[in-house]
Protein backbone atom coordinates (compact mmCIF):
# COMPACT_ATOMS: atom_id res chain seq x y z
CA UNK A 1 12.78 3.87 -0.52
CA UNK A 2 11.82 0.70 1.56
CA UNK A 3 10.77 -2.74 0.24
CA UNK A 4 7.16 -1.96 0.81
CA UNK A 5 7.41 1.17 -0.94
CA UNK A 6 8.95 -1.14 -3.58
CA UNK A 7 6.09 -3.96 -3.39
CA UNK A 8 3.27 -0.97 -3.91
CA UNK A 9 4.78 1.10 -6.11
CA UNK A 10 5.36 -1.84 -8.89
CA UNK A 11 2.94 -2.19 -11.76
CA UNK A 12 3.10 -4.23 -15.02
CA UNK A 13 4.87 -1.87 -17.84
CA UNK A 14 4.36 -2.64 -21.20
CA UNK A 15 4.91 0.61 -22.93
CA UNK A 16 9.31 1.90 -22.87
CA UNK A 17 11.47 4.52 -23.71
CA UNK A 18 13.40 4.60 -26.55
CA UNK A 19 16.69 4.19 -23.68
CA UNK A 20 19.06 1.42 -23.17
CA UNK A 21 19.47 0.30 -20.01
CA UNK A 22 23.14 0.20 -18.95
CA UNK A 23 25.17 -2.29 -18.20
CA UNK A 24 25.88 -1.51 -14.39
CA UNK A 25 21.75 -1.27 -14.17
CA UNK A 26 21.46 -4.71 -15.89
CA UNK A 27 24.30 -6.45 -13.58
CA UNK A 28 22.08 -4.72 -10.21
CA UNK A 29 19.21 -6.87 -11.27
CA UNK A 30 21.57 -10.08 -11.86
CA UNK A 31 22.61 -9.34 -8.47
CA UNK A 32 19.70 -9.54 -7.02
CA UNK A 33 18.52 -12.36 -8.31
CA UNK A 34 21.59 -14.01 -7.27
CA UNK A 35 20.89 -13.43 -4.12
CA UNK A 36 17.72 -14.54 -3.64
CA UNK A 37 17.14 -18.21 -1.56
CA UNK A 38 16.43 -21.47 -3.34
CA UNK A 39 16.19 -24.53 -2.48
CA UNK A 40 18.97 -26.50 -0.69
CA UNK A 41 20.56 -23.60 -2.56
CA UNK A 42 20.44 -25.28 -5.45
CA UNK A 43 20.88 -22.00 -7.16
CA UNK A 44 19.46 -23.24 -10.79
CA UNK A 45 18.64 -20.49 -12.28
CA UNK A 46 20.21 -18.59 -15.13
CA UNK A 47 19.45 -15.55 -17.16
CA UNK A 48 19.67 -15.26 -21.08
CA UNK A 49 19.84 -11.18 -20.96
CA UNK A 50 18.53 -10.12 -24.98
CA UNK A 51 19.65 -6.39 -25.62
CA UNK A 52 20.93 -5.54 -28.75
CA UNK A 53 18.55 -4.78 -31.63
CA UNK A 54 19.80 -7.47 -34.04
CA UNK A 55 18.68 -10.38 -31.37
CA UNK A 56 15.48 -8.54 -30.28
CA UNK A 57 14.78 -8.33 -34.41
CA UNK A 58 15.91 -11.78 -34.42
CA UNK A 59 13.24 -12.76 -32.11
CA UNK A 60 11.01 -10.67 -33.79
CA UNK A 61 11.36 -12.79 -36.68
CA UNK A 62 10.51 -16.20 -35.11
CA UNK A 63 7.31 -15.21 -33.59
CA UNK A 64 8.77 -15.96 -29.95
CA UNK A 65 6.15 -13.30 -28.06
CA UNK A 66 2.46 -13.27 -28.70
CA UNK A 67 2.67 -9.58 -27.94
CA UNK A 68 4.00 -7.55 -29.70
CA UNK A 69 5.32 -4.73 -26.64
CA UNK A 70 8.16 -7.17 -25.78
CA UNK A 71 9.83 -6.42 -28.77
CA UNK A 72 9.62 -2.84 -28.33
CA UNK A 73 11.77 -3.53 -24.54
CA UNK A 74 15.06 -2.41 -24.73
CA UNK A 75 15.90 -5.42 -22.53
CA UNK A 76 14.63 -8.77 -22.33
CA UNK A 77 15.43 -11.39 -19.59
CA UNK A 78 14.93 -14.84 -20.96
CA UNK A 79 14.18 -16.85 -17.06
CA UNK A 80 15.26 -20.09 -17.37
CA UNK A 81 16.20 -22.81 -14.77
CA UNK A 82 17.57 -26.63 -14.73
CA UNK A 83 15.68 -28.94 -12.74
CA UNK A 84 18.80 -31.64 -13.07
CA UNK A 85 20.04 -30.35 -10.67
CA UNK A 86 17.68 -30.83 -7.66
CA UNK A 87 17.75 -34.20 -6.03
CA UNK A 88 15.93 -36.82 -8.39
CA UNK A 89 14.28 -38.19 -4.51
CA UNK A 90 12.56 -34.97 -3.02
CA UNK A 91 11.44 -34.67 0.91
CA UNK A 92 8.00 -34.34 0.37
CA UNK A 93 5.75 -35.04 -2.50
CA UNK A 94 6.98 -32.38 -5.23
CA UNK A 95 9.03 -32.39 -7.79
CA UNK A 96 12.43 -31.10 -9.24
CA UNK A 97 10.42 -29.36 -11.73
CA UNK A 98 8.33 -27.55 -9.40
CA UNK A 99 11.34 -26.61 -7.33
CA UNK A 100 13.25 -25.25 -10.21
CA UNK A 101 9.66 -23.24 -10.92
CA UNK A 102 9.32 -22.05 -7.59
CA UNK A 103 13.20 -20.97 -7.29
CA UNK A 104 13.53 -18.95 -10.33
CA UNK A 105 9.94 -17.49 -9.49
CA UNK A 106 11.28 -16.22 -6.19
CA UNK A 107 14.34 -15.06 -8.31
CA UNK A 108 13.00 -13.44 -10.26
CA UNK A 109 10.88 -11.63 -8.52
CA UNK A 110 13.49 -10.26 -6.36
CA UNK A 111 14.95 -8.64 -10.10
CA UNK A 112 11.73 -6.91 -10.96
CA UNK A 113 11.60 -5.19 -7.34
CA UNK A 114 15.32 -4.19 -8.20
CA UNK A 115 14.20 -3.00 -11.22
CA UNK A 116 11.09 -1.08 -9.51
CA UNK A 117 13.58 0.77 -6.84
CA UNK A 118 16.18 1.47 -9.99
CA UNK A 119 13.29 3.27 -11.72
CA UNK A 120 12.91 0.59 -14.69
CA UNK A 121 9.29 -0.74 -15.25
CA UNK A 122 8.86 -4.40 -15.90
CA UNK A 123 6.03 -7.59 -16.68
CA UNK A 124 6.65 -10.74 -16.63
CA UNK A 125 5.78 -12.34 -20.17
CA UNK A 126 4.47 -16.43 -19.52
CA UNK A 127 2.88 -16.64 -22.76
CA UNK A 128 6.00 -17.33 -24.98
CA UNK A 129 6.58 -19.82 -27.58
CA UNK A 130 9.49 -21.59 -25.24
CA UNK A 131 10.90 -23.75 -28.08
CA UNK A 132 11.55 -20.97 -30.73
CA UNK A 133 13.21 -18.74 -27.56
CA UNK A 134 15.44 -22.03 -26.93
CA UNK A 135 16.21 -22.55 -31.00
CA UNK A 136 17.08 -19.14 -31.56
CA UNK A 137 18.94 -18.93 -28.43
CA UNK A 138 20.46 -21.77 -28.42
CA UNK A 139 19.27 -22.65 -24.65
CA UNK A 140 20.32 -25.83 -23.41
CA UNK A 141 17.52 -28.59 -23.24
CA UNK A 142 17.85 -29.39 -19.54
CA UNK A 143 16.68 -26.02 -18.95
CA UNK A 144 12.69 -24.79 -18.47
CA UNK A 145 11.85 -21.49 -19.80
CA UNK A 146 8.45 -20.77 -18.14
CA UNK A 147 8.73 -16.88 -18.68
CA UNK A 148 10.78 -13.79 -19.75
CA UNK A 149 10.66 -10.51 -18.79
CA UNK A 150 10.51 -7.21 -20.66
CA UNK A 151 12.71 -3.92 -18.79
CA UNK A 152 12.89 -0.47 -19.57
CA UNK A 153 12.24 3.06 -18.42
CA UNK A 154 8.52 3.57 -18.02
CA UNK A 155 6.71 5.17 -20.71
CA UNK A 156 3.71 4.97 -19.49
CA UNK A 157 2.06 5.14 -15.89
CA UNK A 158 -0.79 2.80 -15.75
CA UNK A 159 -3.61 3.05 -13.13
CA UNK A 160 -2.82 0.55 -10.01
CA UNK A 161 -4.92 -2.53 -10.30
CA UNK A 162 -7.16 -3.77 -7.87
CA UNK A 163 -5.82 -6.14 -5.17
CA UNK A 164 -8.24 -8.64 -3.09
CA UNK A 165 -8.64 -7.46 0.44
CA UNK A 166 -6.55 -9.73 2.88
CA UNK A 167 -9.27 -11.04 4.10
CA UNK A 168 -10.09 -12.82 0.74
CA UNK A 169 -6.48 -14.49 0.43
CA UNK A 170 -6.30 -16.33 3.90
CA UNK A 171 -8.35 -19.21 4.51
């Protein structure tokens, strides 16, 4: 399978089988998030990975997820990433924050088309309560949590969505 077979192929999954993903799958998709660029290779992101039962419950508990599916993923990738440490004095007129954003997004992204190839479905979650994740995780302040995302084996095969033609994304 090629990367474009990769980029079509992925859809949001929010339904999972009852299977845990192992722990060689899980360090594929650190890996390749690892590997993806950043900025001056800053390299700020890190990865809370949520597997076991007790801290999904946990969760579950607080409220963290306004839906309810991301407690039924067997594994759950709290995406984080410190904007300390990008230069305070940028090139042009952005912002550590929005580097640290836009680093972790590409990141990240790289993980769920790991995830696609390695047969796992995924969806990134932004609609989080980001200060019970960091209280019951303990996750350093410094760090922005702007989404998680839910893995597992597919349990359901959704219809593709529509996509704009490319026509209607270039100006």
């Amino acid at each position: 399978m090629d990367v474009k077979d990769v980029i079509e192929r992925r859809k949001s999954i929010r339904k999972y089988q009852n299977k845990q993903v192992s722990e060689e799958i899980i360090n594929e998709l650190l890996d390749a998030a690892r590997r993806a660029p950043s900025a001056k290779n800053t390299q700020s992101h890190k990865y809370y990975v949520v597997k076991d039962k007790e801290m999904i419950d946990k969760l579950k508990e607080h409220g963290v997820f306004k839906q309810s599916f991301v407690y039924d993923a067997p594994l759950i990738i709290v995406c984080c990433a410190n904007p300390k440490l990008y230069p305070s004095s940028v090139d042009v007129d952005d912002t550590p924050q929005n580097y640290a954003l836009t680093d972790l997004s590409i990141a990240s992204s790289f993980m769920v088309l790991r995830a696609e190839e390695l047969g796992l479905g995924s969806v990134f979650i932004a609609s989080v309560y980001r200060e019970k994740i960091r209280e019951v995780l303990n996750i350093q302040e410094e760090y922005i949590i702007p989404f998680v995302l839910s893995i597992g084996y597919p349990a359901e095969e959704p219809n593709p969505k529509t996509r704009k033609k490319l026509s209607e994304i270039i100006f």
